[in-house]
Protein backbone atom coordinates (compact mmCIF):
# COMPACT_ATOMS: atom_id res chain seq x y z
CA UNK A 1 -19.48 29.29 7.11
CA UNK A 2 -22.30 30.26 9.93
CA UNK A 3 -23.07 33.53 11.07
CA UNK A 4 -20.57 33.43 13.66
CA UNK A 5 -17.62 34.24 11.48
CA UNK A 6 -16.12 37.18 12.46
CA UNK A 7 -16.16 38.10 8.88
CA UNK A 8 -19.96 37.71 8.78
CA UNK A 9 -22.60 39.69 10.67
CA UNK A 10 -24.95 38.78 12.88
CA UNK A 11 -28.38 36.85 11.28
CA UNK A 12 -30.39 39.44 12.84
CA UNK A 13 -28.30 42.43 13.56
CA UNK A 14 -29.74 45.41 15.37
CA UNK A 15 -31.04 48.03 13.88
CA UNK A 16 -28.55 51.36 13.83
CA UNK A 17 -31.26 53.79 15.06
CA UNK A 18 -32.39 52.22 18.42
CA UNK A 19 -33.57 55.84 19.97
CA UNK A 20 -37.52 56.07 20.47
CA UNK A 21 -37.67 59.60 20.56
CA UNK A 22 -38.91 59.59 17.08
CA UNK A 23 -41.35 57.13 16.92
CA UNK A 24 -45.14 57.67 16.92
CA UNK A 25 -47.27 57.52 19.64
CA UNK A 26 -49.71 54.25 19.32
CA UNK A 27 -52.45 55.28 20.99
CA UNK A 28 -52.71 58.82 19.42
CA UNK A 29 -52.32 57.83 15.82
CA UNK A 30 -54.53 54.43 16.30
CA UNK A 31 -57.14 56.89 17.67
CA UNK A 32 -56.84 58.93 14.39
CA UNK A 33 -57.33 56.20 12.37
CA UNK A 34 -60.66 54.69 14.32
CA UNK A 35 -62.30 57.54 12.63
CA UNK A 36 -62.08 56.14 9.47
CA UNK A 37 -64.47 53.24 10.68
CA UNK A 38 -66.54 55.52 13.18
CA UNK A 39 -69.76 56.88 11.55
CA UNK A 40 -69.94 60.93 10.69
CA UNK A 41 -66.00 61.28 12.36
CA UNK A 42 -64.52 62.59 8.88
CA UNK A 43 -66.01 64.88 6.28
CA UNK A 44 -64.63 64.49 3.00
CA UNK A 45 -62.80 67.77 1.84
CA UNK A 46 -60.82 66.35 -1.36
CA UNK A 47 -61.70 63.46 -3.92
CA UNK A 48 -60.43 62.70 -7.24
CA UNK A 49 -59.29 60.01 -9.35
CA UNK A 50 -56.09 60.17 -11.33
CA UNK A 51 -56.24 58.39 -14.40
CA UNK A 52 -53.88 55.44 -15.81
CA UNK A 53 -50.12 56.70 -16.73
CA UNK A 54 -51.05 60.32 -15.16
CA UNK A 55 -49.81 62.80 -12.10
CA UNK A 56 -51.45 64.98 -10.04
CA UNK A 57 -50.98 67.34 -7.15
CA UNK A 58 -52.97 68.04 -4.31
CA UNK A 59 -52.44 69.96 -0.81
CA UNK A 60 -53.35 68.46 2.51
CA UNK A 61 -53.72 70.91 5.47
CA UNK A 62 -52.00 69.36 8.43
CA UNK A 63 -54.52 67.55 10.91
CA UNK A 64 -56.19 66.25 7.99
CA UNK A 65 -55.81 62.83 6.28
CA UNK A 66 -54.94 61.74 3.22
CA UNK A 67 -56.09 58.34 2.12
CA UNK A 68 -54.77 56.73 -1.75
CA UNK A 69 -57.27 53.48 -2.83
CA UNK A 70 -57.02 50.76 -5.97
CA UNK A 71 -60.93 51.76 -6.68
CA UNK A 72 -60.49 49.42 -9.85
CA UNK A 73 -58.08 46.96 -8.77
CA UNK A 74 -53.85 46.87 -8.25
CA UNK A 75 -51.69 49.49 -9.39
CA UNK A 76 -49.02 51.38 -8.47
CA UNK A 77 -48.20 54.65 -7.88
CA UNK A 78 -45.30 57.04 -6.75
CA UNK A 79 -45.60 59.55 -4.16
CA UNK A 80 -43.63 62.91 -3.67
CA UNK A 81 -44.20 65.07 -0.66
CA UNK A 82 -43.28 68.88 0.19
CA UNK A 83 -43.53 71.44 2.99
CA UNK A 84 -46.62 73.33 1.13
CA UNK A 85 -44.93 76.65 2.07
CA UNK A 86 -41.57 75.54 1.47
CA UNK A 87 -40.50 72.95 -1.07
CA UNK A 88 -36.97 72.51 0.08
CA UNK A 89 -38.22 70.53 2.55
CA UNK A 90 -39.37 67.49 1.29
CA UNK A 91 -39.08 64.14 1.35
CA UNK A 92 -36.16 62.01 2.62
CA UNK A 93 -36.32 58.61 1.83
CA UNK A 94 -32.32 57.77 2.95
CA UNK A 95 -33.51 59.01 6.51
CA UNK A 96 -36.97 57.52 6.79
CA UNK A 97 -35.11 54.14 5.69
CA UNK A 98 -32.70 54.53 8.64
CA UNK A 99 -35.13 55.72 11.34
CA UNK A 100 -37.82 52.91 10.39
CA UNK A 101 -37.17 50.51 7.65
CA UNK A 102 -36.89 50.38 4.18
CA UNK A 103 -40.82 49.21 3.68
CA UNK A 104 -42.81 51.73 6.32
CA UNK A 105 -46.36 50.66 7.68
CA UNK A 106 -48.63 51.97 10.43
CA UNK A 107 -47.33 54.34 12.84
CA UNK A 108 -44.19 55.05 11.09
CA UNK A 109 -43.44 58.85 9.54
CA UNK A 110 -41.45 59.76 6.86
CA UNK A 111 -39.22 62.26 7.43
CA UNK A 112 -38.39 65.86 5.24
CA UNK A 113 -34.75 66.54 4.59
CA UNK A 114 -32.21 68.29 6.45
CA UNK A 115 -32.10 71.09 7.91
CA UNK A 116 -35.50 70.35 8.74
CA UNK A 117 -35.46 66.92 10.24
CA UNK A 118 -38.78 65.94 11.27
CA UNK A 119 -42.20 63.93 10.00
CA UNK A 120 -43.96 65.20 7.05
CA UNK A 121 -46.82 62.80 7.48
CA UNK A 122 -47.42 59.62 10.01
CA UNK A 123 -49.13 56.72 8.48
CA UNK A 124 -52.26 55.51 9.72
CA UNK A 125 -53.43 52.95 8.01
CA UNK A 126 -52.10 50.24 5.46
CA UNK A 127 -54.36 47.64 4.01
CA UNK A 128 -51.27 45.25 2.86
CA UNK A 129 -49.74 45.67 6.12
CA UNK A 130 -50.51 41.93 6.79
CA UNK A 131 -49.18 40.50 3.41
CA UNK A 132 -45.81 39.28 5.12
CA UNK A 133 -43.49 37.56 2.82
CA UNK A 134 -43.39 36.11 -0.49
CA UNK A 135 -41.46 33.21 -1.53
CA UNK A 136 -38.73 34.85 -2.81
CA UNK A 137 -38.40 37.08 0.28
CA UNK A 138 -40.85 40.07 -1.20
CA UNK A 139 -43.00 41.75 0.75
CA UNK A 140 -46.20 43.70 0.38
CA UNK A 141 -45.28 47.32 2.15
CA UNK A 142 -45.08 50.62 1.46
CA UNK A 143 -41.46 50.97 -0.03
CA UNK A 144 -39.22 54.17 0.92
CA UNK A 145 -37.40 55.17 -2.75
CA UNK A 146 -35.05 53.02 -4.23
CA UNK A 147 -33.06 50.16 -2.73
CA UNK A 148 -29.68 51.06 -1.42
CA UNK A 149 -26.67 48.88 -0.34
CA UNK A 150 -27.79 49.50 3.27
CA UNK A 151 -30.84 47.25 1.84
CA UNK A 152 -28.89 44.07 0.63
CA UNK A 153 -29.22 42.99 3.93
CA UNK A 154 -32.84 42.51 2.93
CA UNK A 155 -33.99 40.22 0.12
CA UNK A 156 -37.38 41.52 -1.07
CA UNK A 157 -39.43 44.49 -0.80
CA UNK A 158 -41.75 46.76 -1.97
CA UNK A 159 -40.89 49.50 -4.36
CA UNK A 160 -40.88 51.55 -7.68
CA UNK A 161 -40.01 54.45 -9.46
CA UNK A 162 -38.85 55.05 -13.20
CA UNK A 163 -37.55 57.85 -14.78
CA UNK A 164 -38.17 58.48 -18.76
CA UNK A 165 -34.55 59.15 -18.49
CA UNK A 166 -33.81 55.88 -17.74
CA UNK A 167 -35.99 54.54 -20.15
CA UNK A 168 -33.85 56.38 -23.19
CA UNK A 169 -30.62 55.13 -21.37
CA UNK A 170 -31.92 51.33 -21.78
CA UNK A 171 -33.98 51.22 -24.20
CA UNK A 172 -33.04 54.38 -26.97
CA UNK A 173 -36.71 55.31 -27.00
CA UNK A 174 -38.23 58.14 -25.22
CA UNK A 175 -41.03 58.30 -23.72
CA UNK A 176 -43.20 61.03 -21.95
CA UNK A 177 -45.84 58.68 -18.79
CA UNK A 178 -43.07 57.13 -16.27
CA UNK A 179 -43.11 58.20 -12.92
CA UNK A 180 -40.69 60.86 -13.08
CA UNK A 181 -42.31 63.02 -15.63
CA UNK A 182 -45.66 62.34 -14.42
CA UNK A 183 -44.65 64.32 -11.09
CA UNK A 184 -42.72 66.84 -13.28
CA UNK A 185 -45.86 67.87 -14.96
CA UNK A 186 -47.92 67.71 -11.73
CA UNK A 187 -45.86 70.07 -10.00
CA UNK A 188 -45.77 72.85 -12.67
CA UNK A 189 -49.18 74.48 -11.33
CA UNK A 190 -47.75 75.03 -7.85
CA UNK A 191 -44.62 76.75 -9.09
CA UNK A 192 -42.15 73.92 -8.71
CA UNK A 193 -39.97 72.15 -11.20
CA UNK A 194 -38.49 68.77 -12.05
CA UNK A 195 -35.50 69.59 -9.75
CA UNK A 196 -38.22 69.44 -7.35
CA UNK A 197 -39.02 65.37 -7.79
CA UNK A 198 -37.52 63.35 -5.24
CA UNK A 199 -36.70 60.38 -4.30
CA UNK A 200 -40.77 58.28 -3.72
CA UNK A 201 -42.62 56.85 -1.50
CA UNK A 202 -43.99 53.31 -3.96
CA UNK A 203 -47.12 52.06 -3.42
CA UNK A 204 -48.75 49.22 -4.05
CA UNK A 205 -45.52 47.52 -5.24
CA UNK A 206 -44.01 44.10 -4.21
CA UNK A 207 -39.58 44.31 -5.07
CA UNK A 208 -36.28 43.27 -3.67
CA UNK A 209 -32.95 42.21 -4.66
CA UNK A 210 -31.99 38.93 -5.40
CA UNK A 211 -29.13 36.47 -5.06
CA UNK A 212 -26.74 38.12 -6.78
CA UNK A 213 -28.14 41.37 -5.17
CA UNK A 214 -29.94 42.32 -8.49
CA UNK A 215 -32.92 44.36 -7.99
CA UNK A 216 -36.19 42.76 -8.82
CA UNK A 217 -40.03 43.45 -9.40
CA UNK A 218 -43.63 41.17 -8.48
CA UNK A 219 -46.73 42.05 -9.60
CA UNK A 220 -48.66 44.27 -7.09
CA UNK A 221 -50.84 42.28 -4.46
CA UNK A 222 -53.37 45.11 -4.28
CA UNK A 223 -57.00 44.33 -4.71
CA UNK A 224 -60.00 46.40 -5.42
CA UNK A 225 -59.86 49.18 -2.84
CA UNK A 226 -56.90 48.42 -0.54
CA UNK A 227 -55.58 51.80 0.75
CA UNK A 228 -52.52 53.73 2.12
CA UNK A 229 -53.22 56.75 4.44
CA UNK A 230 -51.73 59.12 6.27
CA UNK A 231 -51.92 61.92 8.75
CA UNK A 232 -50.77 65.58 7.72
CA UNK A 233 -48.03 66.74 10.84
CA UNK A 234 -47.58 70.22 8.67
CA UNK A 235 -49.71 71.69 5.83
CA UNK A 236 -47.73 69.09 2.87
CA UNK A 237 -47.70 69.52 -0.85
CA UNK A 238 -48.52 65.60 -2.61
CA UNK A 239 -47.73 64.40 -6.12
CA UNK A 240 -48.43 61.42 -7.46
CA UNK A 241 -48.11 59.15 -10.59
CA UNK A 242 -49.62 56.21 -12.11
CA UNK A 243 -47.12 53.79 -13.01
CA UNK A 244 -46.75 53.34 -16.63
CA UNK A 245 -46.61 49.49 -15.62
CA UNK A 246 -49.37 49.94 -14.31
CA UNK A 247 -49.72 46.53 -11.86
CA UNK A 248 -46.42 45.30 -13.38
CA UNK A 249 -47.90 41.93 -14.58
CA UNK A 250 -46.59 42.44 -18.03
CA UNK A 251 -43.60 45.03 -17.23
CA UNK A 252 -40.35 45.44 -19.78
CA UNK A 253 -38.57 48.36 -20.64
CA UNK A 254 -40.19 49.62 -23.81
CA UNK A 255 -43.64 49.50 -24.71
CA UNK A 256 -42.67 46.66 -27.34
CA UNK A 257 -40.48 44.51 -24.77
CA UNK A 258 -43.54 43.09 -22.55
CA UNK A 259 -47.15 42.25 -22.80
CA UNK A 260 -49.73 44.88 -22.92
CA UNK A 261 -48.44 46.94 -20.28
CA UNK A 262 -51.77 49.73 -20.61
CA UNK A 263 -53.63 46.32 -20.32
CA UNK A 264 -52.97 46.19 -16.63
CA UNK A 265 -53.11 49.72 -16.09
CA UNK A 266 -55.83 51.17 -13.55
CA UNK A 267 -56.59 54.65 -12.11
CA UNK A 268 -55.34 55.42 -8.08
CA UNK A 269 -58.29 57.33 -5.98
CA UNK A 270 -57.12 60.29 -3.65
CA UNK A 271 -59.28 61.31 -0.34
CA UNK A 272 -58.78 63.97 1.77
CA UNK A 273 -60.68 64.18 5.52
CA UNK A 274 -60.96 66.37 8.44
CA UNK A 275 -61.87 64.98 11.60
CA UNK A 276 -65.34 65.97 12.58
CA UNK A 277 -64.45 66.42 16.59
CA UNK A 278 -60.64 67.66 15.58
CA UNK A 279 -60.92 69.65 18.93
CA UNK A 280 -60.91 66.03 21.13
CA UNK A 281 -58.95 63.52 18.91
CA UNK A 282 -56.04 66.05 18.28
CA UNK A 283 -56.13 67.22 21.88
CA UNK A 284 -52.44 67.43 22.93
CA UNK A 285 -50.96 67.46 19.41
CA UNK A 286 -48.80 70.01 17.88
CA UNK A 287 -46.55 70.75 14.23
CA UNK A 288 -43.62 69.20 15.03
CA UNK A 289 -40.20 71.42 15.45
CA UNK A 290 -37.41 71.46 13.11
CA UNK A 291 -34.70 70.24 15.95
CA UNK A 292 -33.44 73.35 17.62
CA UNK A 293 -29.39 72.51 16.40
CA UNK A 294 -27.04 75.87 16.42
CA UNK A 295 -23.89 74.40 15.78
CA UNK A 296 -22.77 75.95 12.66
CA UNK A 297 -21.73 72.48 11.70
CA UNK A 298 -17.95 73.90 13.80
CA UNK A 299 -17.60 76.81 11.24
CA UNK A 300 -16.63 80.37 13.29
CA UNK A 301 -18.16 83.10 11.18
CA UNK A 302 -15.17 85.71 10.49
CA UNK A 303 -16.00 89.63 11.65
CA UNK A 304 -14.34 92.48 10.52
CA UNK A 305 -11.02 94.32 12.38
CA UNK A 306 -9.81 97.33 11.53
């Protein structure tokens, strides 16, 4: 059967979301990120290094810009990202999949939830941008959450996220350093709570679904000091986690059902920048809007008649 059954899509449908009102603006954000490479452009504001199977959280002011590195080699990490003054907005992965793709790069923006509706952060800068694709159809991005059915169209991506819930369901053993409680105890300083983890941004991390549409996992592609960065477009609260897997060479389910899984395990480095001449390079920008929608989703509110 070829792809011009009617009961088969197209090889290369189009995408849904066709509008370019959303999109980033090349020449602003590409200007943004020459001042990573332009000497005395950024002053360093934040550094740290979180260690192997850990979580931390940092805020980033918006205009600034976030970079994560592999300073020792691959690994990867999850990423969680809030309005600093308000957590309920946060993160959408679904929508950021829909708008983009389901493995965001330069100039793409991930998106907070609605009501809200606009970028959180535009990336800048991706050192695995150019990995392309694997052999089995994985690729070497920056992976939006977990893969959905709208993703089966796709066979390989990049991706992860664990929960230590998940790990009891599968394996009958808890255990405290996966993803999902490393953000949970991140968090707690700022006043949130694990209600507040979200779906993640995965980093570092080569996945997809195979044949049978079963999801799968590659070891990450990452070398010493590759990078993922981003520009603040509000002041953002980040968390993020060290993979218990650390570069998923030797990953199972279990600390007994693989190799030595804290054998591959290596820290992620967090840098925060302003931009020196802010004033020029940000000339024109602005916090984006929440969209300006007053439709009461068609409810009338009732008023009182005597």
């Amino acid at each position: 059967m070829t792809s011009s059954s009617p009961h088969l899509p197209p090889l290369d449908p189009k995408p849904a979301y066709q509008s370019t009102a959303h999109l980033a603006s090349p020449s602003f954000y590409h200007a943004i990120a020459a001042t990573g490479t332009t000497p005395h452009a950024r002053a360093l504001t934040t550094s740290f290094t979180i260690p192997i199977r850990s979580g931390r959280a940092w805020p980033v002011p918006a205009g600034h810009i976030c970079r994560i590195t592999t300073p020792h080699g691959p690994q990867v990490g999850d990423l969680n990202i809030w309005n600093l003054h308000n957590p309920r907005e946060r993160f959408w992965a679904a929508r950021t999949r829909q708008l983009h793709r389901s493995h965001v790069t330069t100039l793409d923006r991930l998106w907070s939830c609605l009501p809200y509706l606009r970028p959180l952060v535009t990336i800048t800068a991706d050192s695995l941008q150019g990995y392309g694709v694997d052999g089995v159809g994985g690729r070497a991005t920056i992976d939006v959450g977990w893969i959905t059915v709208v993703e089966k169209m796709a066979r390989g991506r990049l991706m992860h996220d664990r929960t230590s819930a998940v790990n009891t369901l599968l394996t009958g053993d808890a255990f405290d350093f996966h993803c999902h409680s490393n953000l949970t105890r991140a968090i707690l300083p700022y006043g949130l709570a694990e209600s507040d983890v979200h779906d993640v941004l995965n980093l570092f991390q080569v996945t997809g679904l195979n044949r049978n549409g079963e999801y799968f996992m590659r070891p990450s592609p990452a070398c010493t000091n590759d990078y993922f960065e981003f520009f603040a477009e509000t002041d953002i609260l980040c968390a993020l986690s060290t993979c218990p897997g650390g570069d998923l060479s030797a990953w199972g389910w279990g600390e007994g059902n693989a190799g030595d899984m804290v054998g591959c395990c290596r820290p992620l480095g967090v840098e925060v920048y302003r931009m020196t001449d802010e004033k020029r390079v940000l000339e024109g920008w602005r916090e984006p809007e929440v969209p300006a929608y007053k439709g009461l989703h068609g409810l009338k509110l009732p008023t009182f008649q005597q």
